[in-house]
Every structure is written in structure tokens, then in C-alpha cells.
N, C-alpha and C. Protein backbone atom coordinates (compact mmCIF):
# COMPACT_ATOMS: atom_id res chain seq x y z
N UNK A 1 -40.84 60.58 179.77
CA UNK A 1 -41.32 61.34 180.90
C UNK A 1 -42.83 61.50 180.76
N UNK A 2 -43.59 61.31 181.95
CA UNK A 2 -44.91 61.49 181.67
C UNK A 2 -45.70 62.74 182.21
N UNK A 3 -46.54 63.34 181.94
CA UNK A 3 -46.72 64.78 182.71
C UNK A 3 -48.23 64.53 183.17
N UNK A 4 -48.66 65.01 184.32
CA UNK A 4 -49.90 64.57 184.51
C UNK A 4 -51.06 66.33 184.14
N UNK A 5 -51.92 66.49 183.28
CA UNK A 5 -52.16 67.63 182.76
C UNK A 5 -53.62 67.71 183.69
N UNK A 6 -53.88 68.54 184.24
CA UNK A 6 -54.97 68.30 184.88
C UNK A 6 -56.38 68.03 184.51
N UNK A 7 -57.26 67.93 185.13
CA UNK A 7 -58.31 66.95 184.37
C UNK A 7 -59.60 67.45 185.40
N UNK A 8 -60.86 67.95 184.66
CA UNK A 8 -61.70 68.08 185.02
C UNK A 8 -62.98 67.18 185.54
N UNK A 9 -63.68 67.08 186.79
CA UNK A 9 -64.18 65.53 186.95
C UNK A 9 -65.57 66.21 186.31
N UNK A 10 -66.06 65.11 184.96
CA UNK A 10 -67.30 65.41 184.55
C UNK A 10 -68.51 64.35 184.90
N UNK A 11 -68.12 63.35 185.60
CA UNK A 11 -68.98 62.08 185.76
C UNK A 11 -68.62 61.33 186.77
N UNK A 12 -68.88 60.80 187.14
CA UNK A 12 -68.68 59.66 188.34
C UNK A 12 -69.15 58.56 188.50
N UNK A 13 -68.91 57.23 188.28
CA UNK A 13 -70.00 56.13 188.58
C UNK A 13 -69.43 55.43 189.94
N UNK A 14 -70.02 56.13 191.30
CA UNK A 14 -69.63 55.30 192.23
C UNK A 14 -69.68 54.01 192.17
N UNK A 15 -70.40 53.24 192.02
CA UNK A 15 -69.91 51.68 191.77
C UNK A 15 -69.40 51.23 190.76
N UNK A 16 -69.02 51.52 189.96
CA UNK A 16 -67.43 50.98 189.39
C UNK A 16 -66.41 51.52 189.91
N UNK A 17 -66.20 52.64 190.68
CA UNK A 17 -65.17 53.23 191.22
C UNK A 17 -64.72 53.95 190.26
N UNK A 18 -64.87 54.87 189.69
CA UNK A 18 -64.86 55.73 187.98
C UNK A 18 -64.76 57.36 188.29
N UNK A 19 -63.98 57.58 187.36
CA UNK A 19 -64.47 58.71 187.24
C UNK A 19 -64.50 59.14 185.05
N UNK A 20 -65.07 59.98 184.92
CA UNK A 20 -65.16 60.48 183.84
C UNK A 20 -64.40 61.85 184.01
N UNK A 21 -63.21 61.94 183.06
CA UNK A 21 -63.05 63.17 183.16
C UNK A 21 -62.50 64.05 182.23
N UNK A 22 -62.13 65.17 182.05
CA UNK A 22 -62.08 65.92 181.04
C UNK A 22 -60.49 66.86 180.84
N UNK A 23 -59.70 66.40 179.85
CA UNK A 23 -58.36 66.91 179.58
C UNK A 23 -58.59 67.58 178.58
N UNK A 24 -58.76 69.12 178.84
CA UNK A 24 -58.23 69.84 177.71
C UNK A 24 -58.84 69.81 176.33
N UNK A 25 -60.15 68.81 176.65
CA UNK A 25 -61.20 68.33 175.16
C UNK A 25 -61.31 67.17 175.10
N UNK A 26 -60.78 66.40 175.63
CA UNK A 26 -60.19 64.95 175.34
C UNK A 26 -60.60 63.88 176.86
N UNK A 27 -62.40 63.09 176.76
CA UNK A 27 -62.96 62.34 177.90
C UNK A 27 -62.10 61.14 177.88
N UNK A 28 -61.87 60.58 178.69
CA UNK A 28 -61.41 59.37 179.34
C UNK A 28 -62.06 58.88 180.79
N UNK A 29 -62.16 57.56 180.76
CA UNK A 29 -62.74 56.84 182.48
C UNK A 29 -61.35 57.06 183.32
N UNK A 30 -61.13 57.22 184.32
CA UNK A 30 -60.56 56.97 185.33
C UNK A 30 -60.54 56.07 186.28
N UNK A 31 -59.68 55.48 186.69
CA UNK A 31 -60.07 54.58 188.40
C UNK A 31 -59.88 55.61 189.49
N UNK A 32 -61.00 55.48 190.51
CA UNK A 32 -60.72 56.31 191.65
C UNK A 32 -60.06 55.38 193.35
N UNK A 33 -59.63 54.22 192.84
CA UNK A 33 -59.83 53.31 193.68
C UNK A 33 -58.25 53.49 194.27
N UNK A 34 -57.70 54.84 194.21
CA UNK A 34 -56.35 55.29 195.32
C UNK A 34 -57.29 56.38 195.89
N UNK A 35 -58.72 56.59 195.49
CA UNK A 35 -59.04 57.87 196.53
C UNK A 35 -59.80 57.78 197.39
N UNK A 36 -60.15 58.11 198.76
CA UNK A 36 -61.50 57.50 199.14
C UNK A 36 -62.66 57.73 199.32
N UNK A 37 -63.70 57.30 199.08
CA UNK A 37 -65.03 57.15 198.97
C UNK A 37 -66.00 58.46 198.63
N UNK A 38 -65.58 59.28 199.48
CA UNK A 38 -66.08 60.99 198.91
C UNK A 38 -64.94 61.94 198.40
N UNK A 39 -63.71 61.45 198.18
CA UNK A 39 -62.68 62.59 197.79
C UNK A 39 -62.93 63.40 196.69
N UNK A 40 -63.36 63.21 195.51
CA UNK A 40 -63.68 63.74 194.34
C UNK A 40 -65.46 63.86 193.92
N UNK A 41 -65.70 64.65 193.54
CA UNK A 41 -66.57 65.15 192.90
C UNK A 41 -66.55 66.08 191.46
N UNK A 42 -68.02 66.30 190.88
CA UNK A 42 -68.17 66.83 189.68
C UNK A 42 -67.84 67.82 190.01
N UNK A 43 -67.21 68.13 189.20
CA UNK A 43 -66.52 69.61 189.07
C UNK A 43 -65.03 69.93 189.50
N UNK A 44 -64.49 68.91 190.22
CA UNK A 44 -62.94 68.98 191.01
C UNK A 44 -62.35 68.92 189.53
N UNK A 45 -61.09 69.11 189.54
CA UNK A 45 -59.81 68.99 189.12
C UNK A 45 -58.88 68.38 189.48
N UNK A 46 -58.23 66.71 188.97
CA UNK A 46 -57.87 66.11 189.38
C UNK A 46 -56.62 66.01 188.53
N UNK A 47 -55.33 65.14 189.36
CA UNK A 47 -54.28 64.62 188.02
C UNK A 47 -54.10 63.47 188.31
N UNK A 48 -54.22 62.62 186.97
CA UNK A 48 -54.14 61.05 186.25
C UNK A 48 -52.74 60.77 186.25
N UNK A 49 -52.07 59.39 186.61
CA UNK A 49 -51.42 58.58 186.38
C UNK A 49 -51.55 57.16 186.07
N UNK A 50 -51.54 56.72 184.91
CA UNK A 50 -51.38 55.68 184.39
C UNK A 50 -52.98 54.98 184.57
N UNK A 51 -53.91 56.11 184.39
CA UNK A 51 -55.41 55.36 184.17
C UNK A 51 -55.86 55.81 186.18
N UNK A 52 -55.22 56.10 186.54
CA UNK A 52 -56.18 56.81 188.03
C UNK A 52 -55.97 57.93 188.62
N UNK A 53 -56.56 58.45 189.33
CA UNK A 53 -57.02 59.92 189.58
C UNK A 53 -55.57 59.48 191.09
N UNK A 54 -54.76 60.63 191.13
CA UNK A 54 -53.97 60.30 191.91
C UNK A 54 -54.30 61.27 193.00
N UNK A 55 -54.94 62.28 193.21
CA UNK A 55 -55.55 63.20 193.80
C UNK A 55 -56.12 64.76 193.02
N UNK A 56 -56.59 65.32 194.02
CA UNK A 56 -57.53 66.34 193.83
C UNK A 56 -56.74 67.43 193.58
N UNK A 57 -56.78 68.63 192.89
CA UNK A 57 -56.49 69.58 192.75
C UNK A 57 -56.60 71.10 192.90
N UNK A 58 -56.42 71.80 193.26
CA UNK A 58 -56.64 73.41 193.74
C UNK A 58 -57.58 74.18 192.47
N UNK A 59 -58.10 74.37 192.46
CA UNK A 59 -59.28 74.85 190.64
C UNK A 59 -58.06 76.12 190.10
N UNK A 60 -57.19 76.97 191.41
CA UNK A 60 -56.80 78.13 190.80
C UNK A 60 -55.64 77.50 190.17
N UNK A 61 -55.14 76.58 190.72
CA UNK A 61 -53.65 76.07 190.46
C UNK A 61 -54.12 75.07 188.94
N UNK A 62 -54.73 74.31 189.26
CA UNK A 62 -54.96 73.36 187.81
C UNK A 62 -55.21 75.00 186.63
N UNK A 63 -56.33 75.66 186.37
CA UNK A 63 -56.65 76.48 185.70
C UNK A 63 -55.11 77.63 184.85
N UNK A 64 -54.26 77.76 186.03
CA UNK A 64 -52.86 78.25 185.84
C UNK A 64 -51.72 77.06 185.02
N UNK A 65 -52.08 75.74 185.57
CA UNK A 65 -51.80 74.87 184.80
C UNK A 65 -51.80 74.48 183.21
N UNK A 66 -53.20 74.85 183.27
CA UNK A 66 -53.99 74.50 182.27
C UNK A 66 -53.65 75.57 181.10
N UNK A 67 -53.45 76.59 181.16
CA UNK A 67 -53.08 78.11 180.33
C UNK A 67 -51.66 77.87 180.27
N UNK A 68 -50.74 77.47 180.97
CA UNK A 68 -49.37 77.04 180.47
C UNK A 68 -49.05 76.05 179.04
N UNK A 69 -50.12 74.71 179.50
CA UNK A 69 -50.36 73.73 178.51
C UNK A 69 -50.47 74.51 177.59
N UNK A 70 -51.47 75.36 177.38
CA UNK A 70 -52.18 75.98 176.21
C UNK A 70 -51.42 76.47 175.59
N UNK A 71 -50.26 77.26 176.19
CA UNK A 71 -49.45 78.19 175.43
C UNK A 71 -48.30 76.97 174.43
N UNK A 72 -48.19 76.03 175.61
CA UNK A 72 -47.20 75.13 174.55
C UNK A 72 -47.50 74.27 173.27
N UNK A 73 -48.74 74.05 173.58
CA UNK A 73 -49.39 73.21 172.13
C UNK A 73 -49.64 73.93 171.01
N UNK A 74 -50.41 74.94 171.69
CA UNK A 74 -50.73 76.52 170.53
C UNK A 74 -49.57 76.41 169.53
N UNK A 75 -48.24 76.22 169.62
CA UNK A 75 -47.70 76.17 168.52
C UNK A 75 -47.32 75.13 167.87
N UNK A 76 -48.20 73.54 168.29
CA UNK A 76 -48.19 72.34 167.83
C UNK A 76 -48.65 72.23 166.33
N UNK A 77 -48.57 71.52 165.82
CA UNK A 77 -50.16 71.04 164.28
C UNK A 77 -51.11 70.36 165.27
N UNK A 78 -52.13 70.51 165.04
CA UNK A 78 -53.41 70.27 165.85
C UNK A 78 -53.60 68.78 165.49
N UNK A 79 -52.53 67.44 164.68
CA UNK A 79 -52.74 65.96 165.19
C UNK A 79 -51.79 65.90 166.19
N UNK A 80 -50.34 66.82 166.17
CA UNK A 80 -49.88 66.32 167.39
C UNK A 80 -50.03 67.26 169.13
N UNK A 81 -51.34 67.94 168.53
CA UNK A 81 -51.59 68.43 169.92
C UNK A 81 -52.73 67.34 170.28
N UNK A 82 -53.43 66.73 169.15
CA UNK A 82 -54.45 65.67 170.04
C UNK A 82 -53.63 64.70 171.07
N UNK A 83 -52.42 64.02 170.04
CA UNK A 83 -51.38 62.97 170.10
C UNK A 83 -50.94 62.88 171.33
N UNK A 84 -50.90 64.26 171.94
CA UNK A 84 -49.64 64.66 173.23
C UNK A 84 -50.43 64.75 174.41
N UNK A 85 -51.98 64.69 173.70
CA UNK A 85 -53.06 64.53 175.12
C UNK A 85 -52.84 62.71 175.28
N UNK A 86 -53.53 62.43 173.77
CA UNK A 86 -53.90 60.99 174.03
C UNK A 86 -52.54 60.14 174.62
N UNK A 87 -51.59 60.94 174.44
CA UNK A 87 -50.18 59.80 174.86
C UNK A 87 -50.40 59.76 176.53
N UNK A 88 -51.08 60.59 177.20
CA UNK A 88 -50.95 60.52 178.52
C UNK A 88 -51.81 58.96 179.26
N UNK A 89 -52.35 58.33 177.92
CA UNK A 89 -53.14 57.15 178.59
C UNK A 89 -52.24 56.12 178.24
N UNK A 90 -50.98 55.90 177.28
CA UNK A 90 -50.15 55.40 177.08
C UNK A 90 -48.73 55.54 178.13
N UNK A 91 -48.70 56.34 179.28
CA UNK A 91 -47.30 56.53 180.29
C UNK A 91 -47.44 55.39 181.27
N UNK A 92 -46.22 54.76 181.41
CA UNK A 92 -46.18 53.45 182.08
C UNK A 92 -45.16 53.80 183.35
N UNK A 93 -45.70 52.89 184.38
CA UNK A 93 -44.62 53.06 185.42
C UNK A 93 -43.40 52.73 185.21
N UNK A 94 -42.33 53.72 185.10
CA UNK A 94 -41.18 52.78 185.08
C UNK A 94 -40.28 52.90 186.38
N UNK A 95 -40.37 51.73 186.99
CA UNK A 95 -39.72 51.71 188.15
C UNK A 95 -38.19 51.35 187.67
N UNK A 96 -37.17 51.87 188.15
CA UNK A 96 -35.75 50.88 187.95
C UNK A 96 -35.52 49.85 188.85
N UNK A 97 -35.07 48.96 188.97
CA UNK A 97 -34.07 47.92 189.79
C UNK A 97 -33.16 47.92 189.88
């Protein structure tokens, strides 16, 4: 199961279609190329699937989000709270047939 944790936009390179953004401590690039052309900006709150920004987010709702996460890792060991961020660039579509 993959969870999309919300993600702060810290960068943008309009021509690559990019975003830079920020999980919880943890930068990664993004593709913005499901959003269009002005949807996101620095400072939005977005959620990632499988390497792209799938849309924009509410700041109060991600932030409420974000303090849930917190409470569940808080009682992780701090490699598998990195682990459980970084696995989110590892979730693959799985479609059935």
C-alpha cells in the first residue's frame, strides 16, 4: 500500500517541468507534468505518486496531515522512520488485470 504524505513545494524549475519538494525533512524532484502550467507554487503543499505531484493541497489539511504522520513515526527507530519516508519514491502502480 502506498500513502501519499504531503509535501511542501520548495523549488520549481519551470522548464524541466519540476518541482522540488519537501517531506517531512526528506528533498526529492518531482514531475509536475499532470499539473498545469501555474497550478503549484513555492510554498503549496502537494501529494506525490510514484515521482509526480498529483495535485495541490489545502495548507490546513496537509499540516493536520502532517502531525498525524508525526505521531506514528515518533515511536519508530529513527532508520526506519527515514526508511518509511524514502520508501514513498519506491511505490509502484499496481494496476490488476
Amino acid at each position: 500500500m502506498c500513502l501519499s504524505i504531503p509535501s511542501k513545494v520548495v523549488k520549481i524549475d519551470k522548464e524541466g517541468r519540476t518541482a522540488t519538494v519537501d517531506t517531512m525533512g526528506i528533498t526529492r524532484v518531482a514531475s509536475l507534468d499532470l499539473m498545469g502550467e501555474d497550478d503549484i507554487k513555492i510554498g503549496d503543499f502537494v501529494l506525490l505518486h510514484i515521482g509526480f505531484v498529483m495535485n495541490k493541497i489545502d495548507e490546513k489539511e496537509a499540516l493536520l496531515s502532517l502531525e498525524t504522520y508525526k505521531e506514528i513515526i515518533n515511536s519508530m527507530e529513527e532508520e526506519d522512520k527515514r526508511q518509511a519516508i524514502l520508501d514513498g519514491d519506491n511505490c509502484q502502480n499496481r494496476a490488476t488485470t
